[in-house]
PDB file of N, CA and C in Angstrom:
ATOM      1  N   UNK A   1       0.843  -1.182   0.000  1.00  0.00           N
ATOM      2  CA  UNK A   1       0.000   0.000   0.000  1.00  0.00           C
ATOM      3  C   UNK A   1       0.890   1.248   0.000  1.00  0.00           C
ATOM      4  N   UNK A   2       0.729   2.075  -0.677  1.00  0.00           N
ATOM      5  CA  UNK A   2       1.587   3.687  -0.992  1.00  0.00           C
ATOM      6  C   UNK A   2       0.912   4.440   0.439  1.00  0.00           C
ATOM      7  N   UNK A   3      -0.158   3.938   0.910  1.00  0.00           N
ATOM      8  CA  UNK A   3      -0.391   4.673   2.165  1.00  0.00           C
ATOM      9  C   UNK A   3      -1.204   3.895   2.812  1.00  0.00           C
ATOM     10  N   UNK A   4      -1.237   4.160   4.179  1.00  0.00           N
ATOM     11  CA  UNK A   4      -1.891   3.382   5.252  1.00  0.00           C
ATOM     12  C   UNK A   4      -1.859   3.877   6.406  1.00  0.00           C
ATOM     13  N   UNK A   5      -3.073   3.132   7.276  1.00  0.00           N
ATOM     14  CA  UNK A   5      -3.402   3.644   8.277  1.00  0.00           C
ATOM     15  C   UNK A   5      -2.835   2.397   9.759  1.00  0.00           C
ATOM     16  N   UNK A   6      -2.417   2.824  10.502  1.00  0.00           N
ATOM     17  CA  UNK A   6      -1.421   1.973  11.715  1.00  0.00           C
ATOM     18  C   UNK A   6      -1.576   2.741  12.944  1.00  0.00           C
ATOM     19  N   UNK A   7      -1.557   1.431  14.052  1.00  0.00           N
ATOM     20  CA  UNK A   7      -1.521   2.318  15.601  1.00  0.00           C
ATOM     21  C   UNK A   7      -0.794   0.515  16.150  1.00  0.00           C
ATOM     22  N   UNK A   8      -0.643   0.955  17.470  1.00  0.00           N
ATOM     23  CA  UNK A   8       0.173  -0.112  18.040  1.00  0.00           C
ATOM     24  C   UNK A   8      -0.793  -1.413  18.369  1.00  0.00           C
ATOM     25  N   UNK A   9      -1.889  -1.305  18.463  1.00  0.00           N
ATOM     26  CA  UNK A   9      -2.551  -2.200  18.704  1.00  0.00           C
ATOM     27  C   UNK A   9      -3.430  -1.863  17.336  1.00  0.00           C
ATOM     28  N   UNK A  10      -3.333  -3.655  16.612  1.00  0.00           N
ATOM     29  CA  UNK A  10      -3.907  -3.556  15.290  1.00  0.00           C
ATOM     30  C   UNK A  10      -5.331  -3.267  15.097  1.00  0.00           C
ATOM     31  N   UNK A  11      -6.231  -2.744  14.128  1.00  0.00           N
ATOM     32  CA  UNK A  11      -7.188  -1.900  14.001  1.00  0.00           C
ATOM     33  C   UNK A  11      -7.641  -3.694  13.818  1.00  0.00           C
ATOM     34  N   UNK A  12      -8.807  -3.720  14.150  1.00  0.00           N
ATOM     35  CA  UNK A  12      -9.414  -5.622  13.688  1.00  0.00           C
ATOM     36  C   UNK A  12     -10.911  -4.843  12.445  1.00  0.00           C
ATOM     37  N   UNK A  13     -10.713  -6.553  12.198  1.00  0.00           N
ATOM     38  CA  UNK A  13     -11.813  -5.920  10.885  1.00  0.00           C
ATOM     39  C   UNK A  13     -13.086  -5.665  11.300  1.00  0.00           C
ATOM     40  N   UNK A  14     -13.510  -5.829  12.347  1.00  0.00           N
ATOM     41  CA  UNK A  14     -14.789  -5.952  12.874  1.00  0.00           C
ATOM     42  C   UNK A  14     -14.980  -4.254  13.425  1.00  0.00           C
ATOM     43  N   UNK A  15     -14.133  -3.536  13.826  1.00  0.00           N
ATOM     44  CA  UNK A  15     -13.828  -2.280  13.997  1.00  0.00           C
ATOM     45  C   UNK A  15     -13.831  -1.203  12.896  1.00  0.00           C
ATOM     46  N   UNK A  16     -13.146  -1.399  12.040  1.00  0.00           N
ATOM     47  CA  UNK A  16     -13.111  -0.815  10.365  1.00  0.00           C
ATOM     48  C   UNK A  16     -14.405  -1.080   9.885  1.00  0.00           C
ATOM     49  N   UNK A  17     -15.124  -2.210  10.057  1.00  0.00           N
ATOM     50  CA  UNK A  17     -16.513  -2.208   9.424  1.00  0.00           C
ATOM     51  C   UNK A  17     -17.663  -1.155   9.922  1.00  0.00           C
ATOM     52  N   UNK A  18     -17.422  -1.625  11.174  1.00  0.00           N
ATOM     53  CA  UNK A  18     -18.307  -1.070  12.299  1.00  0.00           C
ATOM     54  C   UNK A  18     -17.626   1.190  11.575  1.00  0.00           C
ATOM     55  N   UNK A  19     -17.016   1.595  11.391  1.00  0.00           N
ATOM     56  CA  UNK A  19     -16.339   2.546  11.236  1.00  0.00           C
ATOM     57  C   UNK A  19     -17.276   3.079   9.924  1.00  0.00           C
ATOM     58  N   UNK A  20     -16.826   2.136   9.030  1.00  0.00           N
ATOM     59  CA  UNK A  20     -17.186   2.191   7.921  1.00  0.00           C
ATOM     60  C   UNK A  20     -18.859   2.711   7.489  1.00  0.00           C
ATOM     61  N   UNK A  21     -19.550   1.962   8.459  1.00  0.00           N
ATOM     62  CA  UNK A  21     -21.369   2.241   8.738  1.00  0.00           C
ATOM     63  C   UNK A  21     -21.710   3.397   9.076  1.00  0.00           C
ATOM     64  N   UNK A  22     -20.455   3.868   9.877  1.00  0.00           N
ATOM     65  CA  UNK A  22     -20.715   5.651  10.428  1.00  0.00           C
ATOM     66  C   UNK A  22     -20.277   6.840   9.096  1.00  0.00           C
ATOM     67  N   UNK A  23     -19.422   6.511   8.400  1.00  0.00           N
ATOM     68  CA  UNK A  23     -19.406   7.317   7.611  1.00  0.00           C
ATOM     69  C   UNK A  23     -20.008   6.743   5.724  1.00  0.00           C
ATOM     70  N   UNK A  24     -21.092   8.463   5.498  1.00  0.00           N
ATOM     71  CA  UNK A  24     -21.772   8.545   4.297  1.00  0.00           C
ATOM     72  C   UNK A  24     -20.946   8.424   3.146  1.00  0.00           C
ATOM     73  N   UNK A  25     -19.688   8.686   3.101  1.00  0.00           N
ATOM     74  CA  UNK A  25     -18.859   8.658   2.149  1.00  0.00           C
ATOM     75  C   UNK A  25     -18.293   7.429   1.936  1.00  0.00           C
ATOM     76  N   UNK A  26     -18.259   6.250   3.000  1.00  0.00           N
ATOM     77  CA  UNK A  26     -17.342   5.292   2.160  1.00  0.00           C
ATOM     78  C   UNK A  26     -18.645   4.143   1.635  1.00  0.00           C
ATOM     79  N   UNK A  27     -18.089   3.402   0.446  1.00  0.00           N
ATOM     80  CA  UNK A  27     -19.124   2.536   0.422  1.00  0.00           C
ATOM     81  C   UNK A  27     -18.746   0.917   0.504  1.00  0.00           C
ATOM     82  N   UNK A  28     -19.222   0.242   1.406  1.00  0.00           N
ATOM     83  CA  UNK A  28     -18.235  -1.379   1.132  1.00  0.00           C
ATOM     84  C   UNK A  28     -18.845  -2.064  -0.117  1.00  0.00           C
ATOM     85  N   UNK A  29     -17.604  -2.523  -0.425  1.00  0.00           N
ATOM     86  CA  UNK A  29     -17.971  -3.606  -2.294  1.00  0.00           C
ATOM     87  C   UNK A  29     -16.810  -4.442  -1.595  1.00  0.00           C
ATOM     88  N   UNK A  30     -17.064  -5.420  -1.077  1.00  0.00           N
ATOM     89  CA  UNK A  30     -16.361  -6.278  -0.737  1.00  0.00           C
ATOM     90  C   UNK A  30     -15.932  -7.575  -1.695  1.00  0.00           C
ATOM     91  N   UNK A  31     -16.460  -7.322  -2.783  1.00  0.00           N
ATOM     92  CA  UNK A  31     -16.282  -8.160  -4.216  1.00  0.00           C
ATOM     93  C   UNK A  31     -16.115  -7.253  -4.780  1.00  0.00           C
ATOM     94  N   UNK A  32     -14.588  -8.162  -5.794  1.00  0.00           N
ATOM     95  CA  UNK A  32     -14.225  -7.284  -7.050  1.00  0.00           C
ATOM     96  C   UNK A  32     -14.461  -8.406  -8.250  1.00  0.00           C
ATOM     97  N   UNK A  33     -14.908  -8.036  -9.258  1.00  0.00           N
ATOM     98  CA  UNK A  33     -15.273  -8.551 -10.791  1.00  0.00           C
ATOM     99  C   UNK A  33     -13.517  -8.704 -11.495  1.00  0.00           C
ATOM    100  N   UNK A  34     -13.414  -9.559 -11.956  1.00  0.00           N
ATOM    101  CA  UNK A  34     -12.255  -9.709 -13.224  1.00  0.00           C
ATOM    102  C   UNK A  34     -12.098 -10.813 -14.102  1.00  0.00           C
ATOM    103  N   UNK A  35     -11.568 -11.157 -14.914  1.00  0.00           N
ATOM    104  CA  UNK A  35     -11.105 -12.096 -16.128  1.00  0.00           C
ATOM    105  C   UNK A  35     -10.351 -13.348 -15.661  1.00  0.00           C
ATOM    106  N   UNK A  36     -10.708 -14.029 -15.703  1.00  0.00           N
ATOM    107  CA  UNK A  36      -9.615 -15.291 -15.558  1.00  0.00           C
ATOM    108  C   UNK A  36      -8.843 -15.958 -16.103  1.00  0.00           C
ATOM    109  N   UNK A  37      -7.304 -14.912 -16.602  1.00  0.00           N
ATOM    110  CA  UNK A  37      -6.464 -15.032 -18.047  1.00  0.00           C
ATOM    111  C   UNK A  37      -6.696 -16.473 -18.504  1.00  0.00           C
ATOM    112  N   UNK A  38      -6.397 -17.544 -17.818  1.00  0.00           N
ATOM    113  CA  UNK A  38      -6.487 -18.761 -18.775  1.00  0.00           C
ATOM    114  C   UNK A  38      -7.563 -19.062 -19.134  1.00  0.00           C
ATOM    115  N   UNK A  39      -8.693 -19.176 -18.170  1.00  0.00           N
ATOM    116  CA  UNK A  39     -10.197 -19.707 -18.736  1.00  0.00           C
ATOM    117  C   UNK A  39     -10.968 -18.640 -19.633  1.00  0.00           C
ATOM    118  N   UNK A  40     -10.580 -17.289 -18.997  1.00  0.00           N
ATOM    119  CA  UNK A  40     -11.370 -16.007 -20.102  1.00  0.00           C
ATOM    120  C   UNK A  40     -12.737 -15.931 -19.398  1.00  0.00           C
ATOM    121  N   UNK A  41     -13.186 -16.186 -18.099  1.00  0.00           N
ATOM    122  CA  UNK A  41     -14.286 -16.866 -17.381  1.00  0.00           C
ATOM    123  C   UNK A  41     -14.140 -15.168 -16.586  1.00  0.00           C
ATOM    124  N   UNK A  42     -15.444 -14.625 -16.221  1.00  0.00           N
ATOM    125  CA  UNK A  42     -15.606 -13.886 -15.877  1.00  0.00           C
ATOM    126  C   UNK A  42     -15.241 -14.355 -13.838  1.00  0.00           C
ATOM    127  N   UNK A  43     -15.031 -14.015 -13.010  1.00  0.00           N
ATOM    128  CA  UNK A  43     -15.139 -14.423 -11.525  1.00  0.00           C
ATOM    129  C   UNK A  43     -15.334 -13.076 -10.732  1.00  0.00           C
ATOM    130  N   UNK A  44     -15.781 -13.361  -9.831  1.00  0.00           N
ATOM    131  CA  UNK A  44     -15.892 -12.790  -8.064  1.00  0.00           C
ATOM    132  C   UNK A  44     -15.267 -13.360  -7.428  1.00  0.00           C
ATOM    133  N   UNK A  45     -14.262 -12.347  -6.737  1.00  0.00           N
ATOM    134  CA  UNK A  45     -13.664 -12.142  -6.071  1.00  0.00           C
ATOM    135  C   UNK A  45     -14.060 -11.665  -4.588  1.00  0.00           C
ATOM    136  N   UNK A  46     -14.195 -12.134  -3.500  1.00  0.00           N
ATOM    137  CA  UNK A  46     -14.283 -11.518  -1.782  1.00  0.00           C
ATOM    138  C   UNK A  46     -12.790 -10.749  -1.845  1.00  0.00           C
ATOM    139  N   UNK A  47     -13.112  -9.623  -1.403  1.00  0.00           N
ATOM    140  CA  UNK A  47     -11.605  -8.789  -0.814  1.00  0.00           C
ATOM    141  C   UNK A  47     -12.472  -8.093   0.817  1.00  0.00           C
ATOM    142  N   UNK A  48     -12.285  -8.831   1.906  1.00  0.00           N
ATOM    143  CA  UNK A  48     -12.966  -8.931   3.302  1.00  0.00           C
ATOM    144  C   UNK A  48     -12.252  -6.933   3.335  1.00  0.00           C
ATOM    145  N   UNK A  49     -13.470  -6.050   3.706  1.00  0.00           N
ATOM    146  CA  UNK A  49     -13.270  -4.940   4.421  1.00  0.00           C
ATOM    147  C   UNK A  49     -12.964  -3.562   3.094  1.00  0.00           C
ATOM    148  N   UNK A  50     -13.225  -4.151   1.907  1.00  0.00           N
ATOM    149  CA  UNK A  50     -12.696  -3.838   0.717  1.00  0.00           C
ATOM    150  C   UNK A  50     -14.088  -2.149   0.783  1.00  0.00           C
ATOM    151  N   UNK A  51     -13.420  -1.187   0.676  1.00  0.00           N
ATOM    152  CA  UNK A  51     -14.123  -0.029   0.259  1.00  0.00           C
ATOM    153  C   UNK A  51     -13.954   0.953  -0.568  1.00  0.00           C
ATOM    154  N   UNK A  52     -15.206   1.852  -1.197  1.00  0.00           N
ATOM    155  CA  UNK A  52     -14.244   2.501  -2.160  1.00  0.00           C
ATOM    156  C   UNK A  52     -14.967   4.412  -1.768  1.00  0.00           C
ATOM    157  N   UNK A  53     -14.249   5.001  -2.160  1.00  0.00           N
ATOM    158  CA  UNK A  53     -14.323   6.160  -1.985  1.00  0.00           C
ATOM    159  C   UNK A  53     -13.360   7.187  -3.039  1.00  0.00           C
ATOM    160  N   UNK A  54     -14.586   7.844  -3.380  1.00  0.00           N
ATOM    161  CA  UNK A  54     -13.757   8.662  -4.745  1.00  0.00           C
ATOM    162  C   UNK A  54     -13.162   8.131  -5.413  1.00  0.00           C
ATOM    163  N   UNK A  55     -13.741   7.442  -6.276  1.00  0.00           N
ATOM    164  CA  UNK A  55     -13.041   6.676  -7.137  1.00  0.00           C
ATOM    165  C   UNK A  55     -11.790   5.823  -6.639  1.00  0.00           C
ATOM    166  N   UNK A  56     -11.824   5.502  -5.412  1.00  0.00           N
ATOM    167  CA  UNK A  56     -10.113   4.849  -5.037  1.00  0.00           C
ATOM    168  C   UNK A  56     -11.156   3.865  -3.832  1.00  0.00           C
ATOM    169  N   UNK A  57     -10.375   2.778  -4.078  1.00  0.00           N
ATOM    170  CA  UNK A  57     -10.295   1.710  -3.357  1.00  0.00           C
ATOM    171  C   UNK A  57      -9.339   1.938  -2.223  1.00  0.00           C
ATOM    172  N   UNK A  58     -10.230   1.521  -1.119  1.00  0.00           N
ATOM    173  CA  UNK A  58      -9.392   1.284   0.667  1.00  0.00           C
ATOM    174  C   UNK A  58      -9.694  -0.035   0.583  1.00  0.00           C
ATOM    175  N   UNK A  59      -8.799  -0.461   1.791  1.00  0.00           N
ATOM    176  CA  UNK A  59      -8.787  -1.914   1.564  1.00  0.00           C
ATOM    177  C   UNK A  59      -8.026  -1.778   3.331  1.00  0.00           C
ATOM    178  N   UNK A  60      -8.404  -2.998   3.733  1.00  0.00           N
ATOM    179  CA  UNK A  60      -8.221  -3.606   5.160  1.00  0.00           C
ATOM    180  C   UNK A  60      -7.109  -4.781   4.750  1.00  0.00           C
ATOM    181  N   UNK A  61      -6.153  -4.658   5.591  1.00  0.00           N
ATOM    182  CA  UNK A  61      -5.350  -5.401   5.735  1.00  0.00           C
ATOM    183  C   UNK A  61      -4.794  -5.732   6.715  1.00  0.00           C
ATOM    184  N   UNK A  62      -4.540  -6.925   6.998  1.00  0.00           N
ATOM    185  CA  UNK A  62      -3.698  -7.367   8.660  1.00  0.00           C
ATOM    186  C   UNK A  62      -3.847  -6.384   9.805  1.00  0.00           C
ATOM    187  N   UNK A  63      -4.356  -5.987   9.925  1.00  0.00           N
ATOM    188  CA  UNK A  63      -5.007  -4.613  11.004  1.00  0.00           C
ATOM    189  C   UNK A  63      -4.359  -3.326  10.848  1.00  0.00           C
ATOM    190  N   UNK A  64      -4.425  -2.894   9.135  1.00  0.00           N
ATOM    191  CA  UNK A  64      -4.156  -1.580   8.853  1.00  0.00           C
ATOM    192  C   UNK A  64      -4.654  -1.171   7.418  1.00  0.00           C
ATOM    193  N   UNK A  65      -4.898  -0.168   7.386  1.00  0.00           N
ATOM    194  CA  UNK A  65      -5.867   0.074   6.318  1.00  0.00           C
ATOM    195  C   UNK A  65      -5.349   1.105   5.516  1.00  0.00           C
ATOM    196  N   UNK A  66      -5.372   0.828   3.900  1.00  0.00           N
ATOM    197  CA  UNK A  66      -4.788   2.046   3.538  1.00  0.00           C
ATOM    198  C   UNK A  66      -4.814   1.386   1.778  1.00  0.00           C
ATOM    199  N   UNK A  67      -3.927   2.515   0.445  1.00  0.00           N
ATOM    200  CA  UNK A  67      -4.427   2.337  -0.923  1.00  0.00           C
ATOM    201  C   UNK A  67      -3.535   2.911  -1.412  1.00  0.00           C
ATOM    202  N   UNK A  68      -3.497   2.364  -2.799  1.00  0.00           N
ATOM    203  CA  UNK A  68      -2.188   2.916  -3.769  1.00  0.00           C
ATOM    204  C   UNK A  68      -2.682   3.924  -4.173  1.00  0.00           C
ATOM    205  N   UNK A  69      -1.892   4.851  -5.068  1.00  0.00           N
ATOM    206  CA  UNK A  69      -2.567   5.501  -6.237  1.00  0.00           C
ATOM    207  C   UNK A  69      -3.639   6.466  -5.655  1.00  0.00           C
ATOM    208  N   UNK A  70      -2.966   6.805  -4.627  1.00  0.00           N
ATOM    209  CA  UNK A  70      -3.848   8.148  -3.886  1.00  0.00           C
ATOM    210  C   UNK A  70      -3.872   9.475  -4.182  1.00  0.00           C
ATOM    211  N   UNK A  71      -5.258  10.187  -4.306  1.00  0.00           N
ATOM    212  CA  UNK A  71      -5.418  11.691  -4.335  1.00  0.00           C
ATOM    213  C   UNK A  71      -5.545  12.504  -3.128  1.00  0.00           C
ATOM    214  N   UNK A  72      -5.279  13.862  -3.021  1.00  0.00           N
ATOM    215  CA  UNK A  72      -4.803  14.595  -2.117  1.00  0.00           C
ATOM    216  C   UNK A  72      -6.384  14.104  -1.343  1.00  0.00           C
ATOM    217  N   UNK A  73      -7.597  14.235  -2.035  1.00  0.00           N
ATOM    218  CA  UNK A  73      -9.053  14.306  -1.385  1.00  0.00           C
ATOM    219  C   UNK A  73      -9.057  12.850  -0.151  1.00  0.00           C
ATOM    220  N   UNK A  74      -8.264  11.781  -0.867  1.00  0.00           N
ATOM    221  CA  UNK A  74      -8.257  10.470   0.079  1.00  0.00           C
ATOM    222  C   UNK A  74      -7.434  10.835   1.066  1.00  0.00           C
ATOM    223  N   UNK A  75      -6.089  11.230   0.715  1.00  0.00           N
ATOM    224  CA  UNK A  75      -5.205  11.551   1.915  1.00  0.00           C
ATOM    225  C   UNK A  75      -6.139  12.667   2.959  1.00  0.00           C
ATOM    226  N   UNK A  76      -6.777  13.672   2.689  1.00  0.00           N
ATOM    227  CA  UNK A  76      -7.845  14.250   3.757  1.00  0.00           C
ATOM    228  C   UNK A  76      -8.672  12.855   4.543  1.00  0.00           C
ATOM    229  N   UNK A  77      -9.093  12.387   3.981  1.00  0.00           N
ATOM    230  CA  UNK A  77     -10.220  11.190   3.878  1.00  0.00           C
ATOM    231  C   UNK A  77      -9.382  10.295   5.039  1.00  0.00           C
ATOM    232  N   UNK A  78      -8.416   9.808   4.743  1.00  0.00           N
ATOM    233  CA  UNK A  78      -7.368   8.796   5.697  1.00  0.00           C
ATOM    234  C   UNK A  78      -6.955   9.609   7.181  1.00  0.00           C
ATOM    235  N   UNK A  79      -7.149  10.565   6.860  1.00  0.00           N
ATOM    236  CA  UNK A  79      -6.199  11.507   8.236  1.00  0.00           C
ATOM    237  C   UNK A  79      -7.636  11.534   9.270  1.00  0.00           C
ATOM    238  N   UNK A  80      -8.836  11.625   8.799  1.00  0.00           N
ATOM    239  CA  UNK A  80      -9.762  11.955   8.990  1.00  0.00           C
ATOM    240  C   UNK A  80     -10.091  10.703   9.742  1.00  0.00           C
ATOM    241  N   UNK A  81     -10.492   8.994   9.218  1.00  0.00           N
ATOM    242  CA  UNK A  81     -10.227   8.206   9.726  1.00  0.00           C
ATOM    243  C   UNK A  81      -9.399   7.723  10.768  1.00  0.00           C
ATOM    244  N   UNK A  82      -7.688   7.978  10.524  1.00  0.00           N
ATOM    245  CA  UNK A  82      -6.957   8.039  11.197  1.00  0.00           C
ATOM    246  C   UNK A  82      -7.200   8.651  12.733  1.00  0.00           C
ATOM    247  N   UNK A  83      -7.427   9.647  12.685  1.00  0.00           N
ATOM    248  CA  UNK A  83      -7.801  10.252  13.923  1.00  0.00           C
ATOM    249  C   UNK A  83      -9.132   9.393  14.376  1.00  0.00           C
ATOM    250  N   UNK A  84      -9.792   9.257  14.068  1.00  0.00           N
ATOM    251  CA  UNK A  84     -11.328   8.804  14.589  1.00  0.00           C
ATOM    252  C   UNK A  84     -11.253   7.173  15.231  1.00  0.00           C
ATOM    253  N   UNK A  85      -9.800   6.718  14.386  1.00  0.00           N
ATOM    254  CA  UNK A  85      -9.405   4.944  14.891  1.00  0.00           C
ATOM    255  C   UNK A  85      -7.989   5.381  16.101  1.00  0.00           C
ATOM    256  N   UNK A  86      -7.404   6.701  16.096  1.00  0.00           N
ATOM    257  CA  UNK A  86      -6.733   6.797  16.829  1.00  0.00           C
ATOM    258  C   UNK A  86      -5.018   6.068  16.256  1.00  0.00           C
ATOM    259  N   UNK A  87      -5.154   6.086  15.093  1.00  0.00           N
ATOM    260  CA  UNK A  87      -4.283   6.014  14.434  1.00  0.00           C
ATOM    261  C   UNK A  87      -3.476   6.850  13.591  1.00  0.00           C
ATOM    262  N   UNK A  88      -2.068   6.748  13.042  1.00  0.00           N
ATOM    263  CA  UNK A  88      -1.389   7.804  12.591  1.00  0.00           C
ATOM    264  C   UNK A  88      -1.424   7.039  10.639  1.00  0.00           C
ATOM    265  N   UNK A  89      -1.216   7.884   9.900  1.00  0.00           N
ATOM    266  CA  UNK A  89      -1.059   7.553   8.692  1.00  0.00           C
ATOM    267  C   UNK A  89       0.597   7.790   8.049  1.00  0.00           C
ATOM    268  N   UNK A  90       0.581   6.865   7.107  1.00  0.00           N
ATOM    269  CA  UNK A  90       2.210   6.815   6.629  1.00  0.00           C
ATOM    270  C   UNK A  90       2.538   6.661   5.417  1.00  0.00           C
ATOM    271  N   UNK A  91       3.296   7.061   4.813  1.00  0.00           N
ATOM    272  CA  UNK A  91       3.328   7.251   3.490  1.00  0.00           C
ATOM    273  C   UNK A  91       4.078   7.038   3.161  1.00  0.00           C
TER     274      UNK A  91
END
C-alpha cells in the first residue's frame, strides 16, 4: 500500500466495518469482478473490508488500512479516519 493507516494495537476488521457504517462517504464492495487469463471466465472475487471512496479503493489489511494511487481528497479522507481509529497515517 503507498499509504496506510497503523496504531500499536492492530485496528481488527470488525472495527473498520463497524467505522465504515458511520461514515456517508465510504461505500463497502467487498467483491471485485475480473477475467480469468487462462479460462477467459468472468469471476468474483471476496476482498474482506474492501471499500471505495472517490473513485479509489481502501482496503483492510492485517489490522491496517490504507491504498495505492492516492489523491490529495483520500489523503484528507485517511487523516480523517486516522484520527477517529486513533491512528497515525504513513506514506
Amino acid at each position: 500500500m503507498d499509504i496506510y493507516l497503523k496504531r500499536e494495537k492492530d485496528i481488527s476488521l470488525q472495527e473498520w466495518l463497524d467505522y465504515v457504517k458511520t461514515d456517508k462517504d465510504l461505500v463497502l464492495m467487498e467483491f471485485g469482478e475480473g477475467i480469468n487469463p487462462i479460462t477467459k471466465q468472468k469471476v468474483k472475487i471476496k476482498i474482506t473490508g474492501r471499500v471505495l471512496f472517490d473513485d479509489s479503493e481502501i482496503i483492510y489489511k492485517e489490522g491496517n488500512i490504507g491504498c495505492d494511487d492516492y489523491s490529495e481528497k483520500v489523503l484528507i479522507k485517511l487523516k480523517e479516519i486516522a484520527k477517529s481509529l486513533g491512528a497515525e497515517v504513513f506514506e
